[in-house]
Protein backbone atom coordinates (compact mmCIF):
# COMPACT_ATOMS: atom_id res chain seq x y z
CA UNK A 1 -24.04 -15.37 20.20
CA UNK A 2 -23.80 -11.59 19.24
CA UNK A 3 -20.62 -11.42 21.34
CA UNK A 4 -18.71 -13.88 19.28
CA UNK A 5 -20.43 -12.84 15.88
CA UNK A 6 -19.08 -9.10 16.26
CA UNK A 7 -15.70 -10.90 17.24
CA UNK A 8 -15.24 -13.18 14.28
CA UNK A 9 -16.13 -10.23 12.43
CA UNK A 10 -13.02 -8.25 13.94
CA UNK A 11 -10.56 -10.92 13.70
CA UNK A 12 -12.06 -11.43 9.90
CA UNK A 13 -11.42 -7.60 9.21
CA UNK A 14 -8.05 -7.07 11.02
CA UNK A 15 -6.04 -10.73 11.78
CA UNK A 16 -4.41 -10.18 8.83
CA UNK A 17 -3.41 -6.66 8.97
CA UNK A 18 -2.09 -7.26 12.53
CA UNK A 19 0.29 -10.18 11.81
CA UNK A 20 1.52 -8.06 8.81
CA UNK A 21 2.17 -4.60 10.78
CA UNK A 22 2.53 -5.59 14.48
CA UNK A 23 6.04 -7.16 13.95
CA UNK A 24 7.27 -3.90 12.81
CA UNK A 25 5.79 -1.66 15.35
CA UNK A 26 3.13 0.15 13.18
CA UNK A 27 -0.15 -2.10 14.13
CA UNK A 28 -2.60 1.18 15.33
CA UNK A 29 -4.44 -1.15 17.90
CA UNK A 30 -1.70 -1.76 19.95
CA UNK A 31 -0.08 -0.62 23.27
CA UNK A 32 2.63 2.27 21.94
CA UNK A 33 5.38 1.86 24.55
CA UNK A 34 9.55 1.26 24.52
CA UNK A 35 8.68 -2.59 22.95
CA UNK A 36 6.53 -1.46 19.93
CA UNK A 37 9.99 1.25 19.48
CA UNK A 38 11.87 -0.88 19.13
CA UNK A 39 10.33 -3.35 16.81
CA UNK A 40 10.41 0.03 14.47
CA UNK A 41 13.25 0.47 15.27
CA UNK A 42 14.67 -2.28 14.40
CA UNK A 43 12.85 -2.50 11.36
CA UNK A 44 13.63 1.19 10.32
CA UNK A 45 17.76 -0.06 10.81
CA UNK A 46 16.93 -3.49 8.69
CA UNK A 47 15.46 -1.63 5.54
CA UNK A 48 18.44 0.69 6.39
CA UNK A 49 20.62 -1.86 4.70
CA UNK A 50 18.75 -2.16 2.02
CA UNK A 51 19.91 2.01 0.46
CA UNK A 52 23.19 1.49 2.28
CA UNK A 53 24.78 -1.22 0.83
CA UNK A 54 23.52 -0.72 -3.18
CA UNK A 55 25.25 2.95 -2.39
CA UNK A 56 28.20 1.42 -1.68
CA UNK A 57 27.96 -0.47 -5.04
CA UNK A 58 27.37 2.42 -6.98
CA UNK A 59 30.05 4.57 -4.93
CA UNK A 60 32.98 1.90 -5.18
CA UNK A 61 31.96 1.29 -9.24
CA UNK A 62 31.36 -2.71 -9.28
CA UNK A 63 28.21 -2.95 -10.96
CA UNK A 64 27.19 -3.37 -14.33
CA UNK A 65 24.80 -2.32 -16.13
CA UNK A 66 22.21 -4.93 -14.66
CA UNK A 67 23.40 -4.88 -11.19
CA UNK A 68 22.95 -0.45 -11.66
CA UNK A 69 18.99 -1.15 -12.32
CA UNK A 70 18.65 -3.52 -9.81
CA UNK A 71 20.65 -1.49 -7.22
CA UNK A 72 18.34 1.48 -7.71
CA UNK A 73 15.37 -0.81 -7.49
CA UNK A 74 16.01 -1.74 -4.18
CA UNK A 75 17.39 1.57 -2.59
CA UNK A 76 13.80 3.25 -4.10
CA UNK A 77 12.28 0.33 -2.10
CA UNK A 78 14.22 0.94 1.12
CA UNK A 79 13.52 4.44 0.68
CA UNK A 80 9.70 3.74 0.51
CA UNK A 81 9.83 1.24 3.16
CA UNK A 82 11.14 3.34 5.80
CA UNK A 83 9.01 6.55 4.78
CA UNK A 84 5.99 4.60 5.08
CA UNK A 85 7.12 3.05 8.76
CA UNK A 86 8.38 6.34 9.68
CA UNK A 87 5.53 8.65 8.78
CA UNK A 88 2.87 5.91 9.90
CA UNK A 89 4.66 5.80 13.67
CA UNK A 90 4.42 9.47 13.50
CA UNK A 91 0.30 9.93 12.16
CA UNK A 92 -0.14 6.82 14.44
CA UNK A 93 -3.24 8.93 16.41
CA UNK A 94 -5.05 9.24 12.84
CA UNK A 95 -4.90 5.24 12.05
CA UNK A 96 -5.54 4.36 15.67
CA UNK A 97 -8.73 6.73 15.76
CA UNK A 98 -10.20 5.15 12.74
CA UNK A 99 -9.35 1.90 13.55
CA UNK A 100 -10.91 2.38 16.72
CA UNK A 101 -13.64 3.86 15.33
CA UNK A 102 -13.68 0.31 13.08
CA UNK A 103 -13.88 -1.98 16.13
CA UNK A 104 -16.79 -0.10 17.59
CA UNK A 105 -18.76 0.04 14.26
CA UNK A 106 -18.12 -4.13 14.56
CA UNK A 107 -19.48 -3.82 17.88
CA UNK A 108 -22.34 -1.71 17.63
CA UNK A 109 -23.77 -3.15 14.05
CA UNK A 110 -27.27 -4.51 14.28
CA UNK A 111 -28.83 -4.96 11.07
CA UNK A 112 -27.68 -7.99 8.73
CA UNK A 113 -27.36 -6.15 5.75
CA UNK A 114 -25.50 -3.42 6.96
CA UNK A 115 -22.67 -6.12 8.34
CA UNK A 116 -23.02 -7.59 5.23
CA UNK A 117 -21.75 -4.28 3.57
CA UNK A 118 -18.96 -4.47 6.52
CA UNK A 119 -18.14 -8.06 5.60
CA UNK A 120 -17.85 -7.32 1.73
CA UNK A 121 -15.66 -4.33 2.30
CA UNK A 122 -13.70 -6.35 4.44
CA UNK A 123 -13.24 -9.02 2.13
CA UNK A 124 -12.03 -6.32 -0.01
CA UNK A 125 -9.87 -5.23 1.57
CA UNK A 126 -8.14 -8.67 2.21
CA UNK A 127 -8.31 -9.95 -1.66
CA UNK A 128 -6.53 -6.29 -2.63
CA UNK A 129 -3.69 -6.53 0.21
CA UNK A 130 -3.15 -10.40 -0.83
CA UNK A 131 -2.28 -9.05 -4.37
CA UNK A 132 0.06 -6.70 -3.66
CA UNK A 133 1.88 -8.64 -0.43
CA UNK A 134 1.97 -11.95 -2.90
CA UNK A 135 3.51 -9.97 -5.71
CA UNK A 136 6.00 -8.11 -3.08
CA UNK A 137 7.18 -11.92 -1.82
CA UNK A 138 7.57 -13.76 -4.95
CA UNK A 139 9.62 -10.80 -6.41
CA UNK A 140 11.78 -11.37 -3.12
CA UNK A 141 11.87 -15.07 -3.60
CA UNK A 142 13.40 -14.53 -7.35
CA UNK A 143 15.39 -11.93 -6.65
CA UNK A 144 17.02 -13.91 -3.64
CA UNK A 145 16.96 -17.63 -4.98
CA UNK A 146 18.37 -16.64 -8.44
CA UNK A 147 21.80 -15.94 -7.34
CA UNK A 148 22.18 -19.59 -5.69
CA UNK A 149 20.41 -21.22 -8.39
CA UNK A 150 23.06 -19.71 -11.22
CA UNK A 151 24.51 -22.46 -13.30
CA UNK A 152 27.80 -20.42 -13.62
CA UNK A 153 30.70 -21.00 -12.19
CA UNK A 154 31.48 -17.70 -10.82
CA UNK A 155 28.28 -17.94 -8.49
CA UNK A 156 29.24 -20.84 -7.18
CA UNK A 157 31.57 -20.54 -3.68
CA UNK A 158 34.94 -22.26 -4.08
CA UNK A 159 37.08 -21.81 -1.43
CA UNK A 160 40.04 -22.62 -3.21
CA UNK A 161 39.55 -20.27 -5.59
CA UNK A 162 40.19 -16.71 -4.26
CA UNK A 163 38.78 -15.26 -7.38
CA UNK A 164 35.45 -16.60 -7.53
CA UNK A 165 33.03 -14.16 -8.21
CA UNK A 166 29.98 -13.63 -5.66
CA UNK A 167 26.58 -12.78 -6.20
CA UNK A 168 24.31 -11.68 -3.23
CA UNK A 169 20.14 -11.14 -3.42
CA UNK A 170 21.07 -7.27 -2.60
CA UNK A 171 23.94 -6.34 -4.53
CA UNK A 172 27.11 -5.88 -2.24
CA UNK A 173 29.88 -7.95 -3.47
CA UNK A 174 32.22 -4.52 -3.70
CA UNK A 175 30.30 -3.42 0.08
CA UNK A 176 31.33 -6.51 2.06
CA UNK A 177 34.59 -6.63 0.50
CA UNK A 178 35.13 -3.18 1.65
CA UNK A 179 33.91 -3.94 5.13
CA UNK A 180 36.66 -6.88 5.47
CA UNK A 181 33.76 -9.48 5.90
CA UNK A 182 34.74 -12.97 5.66
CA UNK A 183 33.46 -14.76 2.41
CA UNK A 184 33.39 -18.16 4.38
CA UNK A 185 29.80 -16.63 5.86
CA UNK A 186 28.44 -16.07 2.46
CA UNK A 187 25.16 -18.49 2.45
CA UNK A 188 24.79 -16.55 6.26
CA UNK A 189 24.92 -13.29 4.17
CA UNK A 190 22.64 -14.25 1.59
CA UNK A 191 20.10 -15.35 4.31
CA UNK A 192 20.59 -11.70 6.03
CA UNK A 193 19.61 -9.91 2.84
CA UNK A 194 16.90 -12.45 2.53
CA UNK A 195 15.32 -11.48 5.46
CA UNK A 196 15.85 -7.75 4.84
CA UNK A 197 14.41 -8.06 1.36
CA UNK A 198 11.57 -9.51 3.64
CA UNK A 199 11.26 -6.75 6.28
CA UNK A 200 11.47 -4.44 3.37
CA UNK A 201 8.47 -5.74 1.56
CA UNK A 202 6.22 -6.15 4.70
CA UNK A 203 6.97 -2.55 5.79
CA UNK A 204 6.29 -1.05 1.90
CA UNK A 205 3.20 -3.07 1.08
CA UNK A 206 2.02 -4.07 4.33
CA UNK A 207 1.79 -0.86 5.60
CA UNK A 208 -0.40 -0.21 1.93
CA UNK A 209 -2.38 -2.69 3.20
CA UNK A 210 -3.47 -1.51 6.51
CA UNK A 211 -4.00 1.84 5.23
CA UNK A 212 -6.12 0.50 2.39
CA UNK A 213 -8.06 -1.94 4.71
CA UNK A 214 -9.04 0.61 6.87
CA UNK A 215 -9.77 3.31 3.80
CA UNK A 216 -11.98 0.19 2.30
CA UNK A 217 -13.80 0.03 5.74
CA UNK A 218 -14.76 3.91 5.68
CA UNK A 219 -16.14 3.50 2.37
CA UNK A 220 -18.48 0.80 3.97
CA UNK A 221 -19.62 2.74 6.42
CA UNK A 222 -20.37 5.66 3.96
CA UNK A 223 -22.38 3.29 1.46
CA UNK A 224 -24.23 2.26 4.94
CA UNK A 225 -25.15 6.22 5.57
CA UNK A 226 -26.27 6.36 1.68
CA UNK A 227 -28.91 3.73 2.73
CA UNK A 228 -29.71 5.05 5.68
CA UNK A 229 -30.37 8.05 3.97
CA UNK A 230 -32.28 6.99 1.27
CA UNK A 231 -34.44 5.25 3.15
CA UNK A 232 -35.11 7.99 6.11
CA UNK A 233 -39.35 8.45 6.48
CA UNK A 234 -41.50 10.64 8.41
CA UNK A 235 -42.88 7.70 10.19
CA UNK A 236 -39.89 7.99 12.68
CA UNK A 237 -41.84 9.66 16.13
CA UNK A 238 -38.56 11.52 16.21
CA UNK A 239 -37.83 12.20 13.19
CA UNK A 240 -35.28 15.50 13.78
CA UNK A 241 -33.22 13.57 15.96
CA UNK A 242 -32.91 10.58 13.67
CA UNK A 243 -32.28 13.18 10.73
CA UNK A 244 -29.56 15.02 13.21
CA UNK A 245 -28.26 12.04 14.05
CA UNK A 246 -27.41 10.97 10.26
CA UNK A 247 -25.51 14.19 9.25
CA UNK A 248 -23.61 13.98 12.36
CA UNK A 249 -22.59 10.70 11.32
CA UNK A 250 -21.82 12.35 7.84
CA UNK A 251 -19.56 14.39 9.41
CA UNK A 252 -17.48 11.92 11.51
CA UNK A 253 -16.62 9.85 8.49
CA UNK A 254 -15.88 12.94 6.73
CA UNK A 255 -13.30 13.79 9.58
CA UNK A 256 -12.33 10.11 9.60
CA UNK A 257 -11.75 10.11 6.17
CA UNK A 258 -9.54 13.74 6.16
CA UNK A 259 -7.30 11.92 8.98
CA UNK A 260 -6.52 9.36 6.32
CA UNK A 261 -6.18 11.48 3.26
CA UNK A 262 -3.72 14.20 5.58
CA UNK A 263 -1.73 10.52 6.59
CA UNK A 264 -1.13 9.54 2.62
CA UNK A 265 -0.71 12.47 1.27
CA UNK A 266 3.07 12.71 1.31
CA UNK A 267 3.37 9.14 0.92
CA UNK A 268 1.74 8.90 -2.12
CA UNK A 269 3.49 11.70 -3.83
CA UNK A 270 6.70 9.63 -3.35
CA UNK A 271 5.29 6.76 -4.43
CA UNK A 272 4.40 8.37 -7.35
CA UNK A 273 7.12 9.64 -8.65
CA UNK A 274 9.32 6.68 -7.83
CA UNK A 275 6.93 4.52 -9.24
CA UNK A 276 6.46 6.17 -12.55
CA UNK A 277 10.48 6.60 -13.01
CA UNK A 278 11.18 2.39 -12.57
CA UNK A 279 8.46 1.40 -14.43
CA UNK A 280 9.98 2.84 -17.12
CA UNK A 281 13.19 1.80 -15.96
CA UNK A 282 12.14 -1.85 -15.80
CA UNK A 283 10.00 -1.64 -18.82
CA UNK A 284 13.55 -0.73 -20.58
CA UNK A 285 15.36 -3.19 -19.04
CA UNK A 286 12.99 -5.78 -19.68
CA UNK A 287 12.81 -4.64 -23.76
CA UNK A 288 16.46 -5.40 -23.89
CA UNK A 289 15.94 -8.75 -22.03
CA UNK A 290 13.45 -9.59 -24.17
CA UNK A 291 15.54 -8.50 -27.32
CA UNK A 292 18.43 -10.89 -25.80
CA UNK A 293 16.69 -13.42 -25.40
CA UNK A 294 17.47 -13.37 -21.43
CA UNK A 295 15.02 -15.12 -19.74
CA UNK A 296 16.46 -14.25 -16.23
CA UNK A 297 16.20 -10.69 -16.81
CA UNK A 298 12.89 -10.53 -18.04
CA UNK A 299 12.03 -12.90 -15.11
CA UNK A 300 12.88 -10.28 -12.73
CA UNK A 301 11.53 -7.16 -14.63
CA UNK A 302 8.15 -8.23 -15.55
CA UNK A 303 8.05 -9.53 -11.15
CA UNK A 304 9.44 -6.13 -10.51
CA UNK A 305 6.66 -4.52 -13.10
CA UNK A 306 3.76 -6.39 -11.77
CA UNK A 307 4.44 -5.78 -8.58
CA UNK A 308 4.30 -1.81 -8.79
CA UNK A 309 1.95 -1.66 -11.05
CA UNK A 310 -0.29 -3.66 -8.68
CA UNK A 311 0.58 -0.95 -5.93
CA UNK A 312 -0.81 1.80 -7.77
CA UNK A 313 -3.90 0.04 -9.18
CA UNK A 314 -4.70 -0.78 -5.99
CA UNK A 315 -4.18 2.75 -4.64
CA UNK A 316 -5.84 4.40 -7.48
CA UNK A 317 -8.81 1.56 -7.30
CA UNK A 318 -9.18 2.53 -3.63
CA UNK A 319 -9.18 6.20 -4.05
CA UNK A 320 -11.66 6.44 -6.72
CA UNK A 321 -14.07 3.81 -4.75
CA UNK A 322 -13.71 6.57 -1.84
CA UNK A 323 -13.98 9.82 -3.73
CA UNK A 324 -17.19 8.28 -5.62
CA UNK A 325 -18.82 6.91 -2.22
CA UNK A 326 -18.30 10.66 -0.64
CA UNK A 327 -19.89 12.12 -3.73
CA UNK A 328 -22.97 9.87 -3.96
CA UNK A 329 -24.39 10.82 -0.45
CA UNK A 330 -26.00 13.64 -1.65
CA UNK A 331 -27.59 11.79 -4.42
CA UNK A 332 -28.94 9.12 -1.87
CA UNK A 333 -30.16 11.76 0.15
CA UNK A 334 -31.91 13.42 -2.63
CA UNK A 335 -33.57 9.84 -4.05
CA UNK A 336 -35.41 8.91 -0.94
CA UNK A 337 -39.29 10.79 -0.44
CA UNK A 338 -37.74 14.11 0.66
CA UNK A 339 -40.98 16.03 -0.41
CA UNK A 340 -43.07 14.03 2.24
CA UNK A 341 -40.45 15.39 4.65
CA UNK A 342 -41.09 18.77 7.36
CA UNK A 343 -39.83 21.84 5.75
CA UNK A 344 -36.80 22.21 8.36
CA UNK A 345 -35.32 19.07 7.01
CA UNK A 346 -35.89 19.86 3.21
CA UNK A 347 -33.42 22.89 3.20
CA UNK A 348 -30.95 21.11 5.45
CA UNK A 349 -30.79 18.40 2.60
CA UNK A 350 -29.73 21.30 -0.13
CA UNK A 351 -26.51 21.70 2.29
CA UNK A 352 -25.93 17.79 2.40
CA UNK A 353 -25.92 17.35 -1.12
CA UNK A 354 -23.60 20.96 -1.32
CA UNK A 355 -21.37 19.17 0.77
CA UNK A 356 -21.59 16.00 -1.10
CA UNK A 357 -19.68 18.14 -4.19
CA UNK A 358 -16.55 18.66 -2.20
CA UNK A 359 -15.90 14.90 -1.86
CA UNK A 360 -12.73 13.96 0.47
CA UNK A 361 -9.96 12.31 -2.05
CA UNK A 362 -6.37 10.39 -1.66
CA UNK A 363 -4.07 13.23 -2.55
CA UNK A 364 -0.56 12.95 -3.56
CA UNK A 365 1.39 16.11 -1.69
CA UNK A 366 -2.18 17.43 -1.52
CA UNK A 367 -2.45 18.79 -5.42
CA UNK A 368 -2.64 14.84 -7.55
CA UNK A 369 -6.24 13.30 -7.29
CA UNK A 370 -5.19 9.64 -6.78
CA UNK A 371 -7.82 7.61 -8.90
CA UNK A 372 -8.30 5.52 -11.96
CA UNK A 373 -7.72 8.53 -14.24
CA UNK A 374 -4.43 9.47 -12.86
CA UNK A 375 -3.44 5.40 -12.83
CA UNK A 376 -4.51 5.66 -16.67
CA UNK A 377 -2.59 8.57 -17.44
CA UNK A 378 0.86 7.39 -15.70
CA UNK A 379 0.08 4.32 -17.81
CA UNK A 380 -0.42 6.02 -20.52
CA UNK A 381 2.92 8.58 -20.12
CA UNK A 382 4.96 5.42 -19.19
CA UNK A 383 3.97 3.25 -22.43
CA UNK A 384 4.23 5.78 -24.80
CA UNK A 385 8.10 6.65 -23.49
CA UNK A 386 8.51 2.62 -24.08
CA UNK A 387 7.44 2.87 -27.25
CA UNK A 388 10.01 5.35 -28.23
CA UNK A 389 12.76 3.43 -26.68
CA UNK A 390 11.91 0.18 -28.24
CA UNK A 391 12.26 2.12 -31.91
CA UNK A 392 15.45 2.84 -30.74
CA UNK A 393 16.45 -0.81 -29.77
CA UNK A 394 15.32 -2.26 -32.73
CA UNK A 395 16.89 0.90 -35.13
């Protein structure tokens, strides 16, 4: 019974993760050989398209104004998408340790309200990753579907009319044209970029949502120290060993925890600043839709907009949750009956809650405290530029 308890508690935790990252080659629980290469590989080359071909837009001058935004939309996406699948193959040792380190906590977990805490965080972690992987998909679907859907005549294939004017999910009329393909293979195309525009959004967000699954899962094991913690008695027979054992176990999450901050930290600085510049970038775009009464435009932009602004909620949510657990150890040390406790242990609680004031923190390049302050204040920076820019619209 406690066999296949610990295992529906794994498959609970992970299952999702693993469908989401194994297909790409990033999954940290799995055997890293020539097969899992080339399934990175081959999604590194498929994202690939993604920055080539809107380049080639931009280069050749085919795109208007609309096709401009959406073109550098979807080359900061590719950009993001194979950073994150690049730098995730190469700190693979840091995910697989602490996801490692996850299964065995699954294994070795005793008490029911400590796999509670487990369960919750894990549940967490799912409800966060479904947010951001639904928004990533339906953006996909609108940004794929609306070119076939078009009422106009122009995006409608005629093959008797050699001037009939093309519209692909990714732009690339002007790219394929250049290339020499054949326009008879134009719903094959549009599937292609489909499934790019897929690949693309599993590899961005996915990978955000096995770091931020596994991040989740070290803050449940750090709210399950607090309690041990606070409720640590003298009426432990070995009471130094139980006491030694708890800051060692202090230490490994804080080790765990550095592994994961050292694995985001360039990734997040990215994300940052790309983030930041197309939200106000789509904010403007969808002002003018919204001034134009274009309901297709402003479609897209608020999708777009929701989408990234989910991504950094999420990642500032997650980073302040882990900065705040790291910082309340000491407190939880200091509220359970310390005085009652031998003198050796008293002074070695002064240097857990010393340590507890140098929490570990998602860093962006190592100098931006990722958390709900820093979300507010890109907010904040990105409305008030909006603001200006809609005076100048409506002037």
């Amino acid at each position: 019974m406690a066999g296949e308890r610990w295992k529906s508690d794994i498959a609970y935790a992970m299952t999702p993760f693993k469908f989401l990252t194994w297909p790409i080659g990033i999954w940290p629980l799995q055997v890293y050989n020539i097969y899992s290469l080339i399934r990175c590989g081959l999604a590194t080359c498929c994202m690939s398209i993604i920055v080539i071909l809107p380049s080639m837009e931009f280069y050749l001058g085919c795109t208007d104004a609309e096709q401009n935004i959406d073109s550098l939309m979807l080359i900061c996406c590719g950009i993001l998408g194979v950073l994150k699948t690049i730098w995730f193959r190469i700190y693979a040792d840091n995910l697989t340790i602490n996801y490692g380190s996850a299964v065995n906590d699954y294994v070795t977990i005793v008490n029911v309200k400590h796999r509670s805490i487990m369960r919750r965080h894990a549940f967490m972690g799912r409800i966060l990753s479904c947010f951001m992987v639904c928004f990533s998909y339906v953006a996909v679907l609108i940004y794929s579907f609306i070119p076939l859907l078009g009422d106009e005549q122009d995006n409608v294939v005629n093959e008797t009319n050699e001037e009939a004017v093309l519209e692909y999910p990714i732009p690339s009329r002007c790219a394929l044209q250049y290339l020499n393909a054949p326009m008879s293979m134009y719903q094959i195309y549009c599937f292609i970029e489909f499934i790019v525009l897929l690949i693309t959004c599993t590899c961005n967000h996915g990978n955000d949502s096995l770091f931020l699954n596994i991040t989740l899962h070290v803050c449940g094991q750090v709210k399950i120290l607090k309690a041990n913690f606070m409720d640590f008695t003298v009426t432990n027979l070995q009471v130094y060993d139980h006491f030694n054992a708890l800051i060692q176990r202090h230490n490994y999450l804080i080790q765990l925890a550095k592994k994961l901050a050292d694995t985001i930290s360039f990734i997040l600085i990215t994300q940052l600043f790309i983030s930041s510049i197309l939200l106000c970038i789509m904010g403007f775009q969808f002002i003018l839709a919204l001034k134009l009464n274009d309901a297709v435009v402003m479609g897209k932009s608020l999708t777009v907009l929701c989408t990234f602004l989910t991504q950094l909620s999420v990642y500032s949510y997650v980073g302040d949750y882990l900065k705040s657990q790291m910082e309340e150890v000491g407190l939880f040390s200091y509220q359970n009956t310390w005085y009652n406790l031998p003198e050796k242990i008293m002074k070695n609680l002064i240097f857990i809650i010393m340590r507890a004031h140098y929490p570990v923190k998602l860093q962006a390049g190592s100098f931006i405290v990722v958390n709900l302050a820093t979300y507010m204040s890109i907010l904040r920076t990105s409305i008030s530029y909006l603001s200006v820019l809609r005076i100048m619209v409506e002037t």
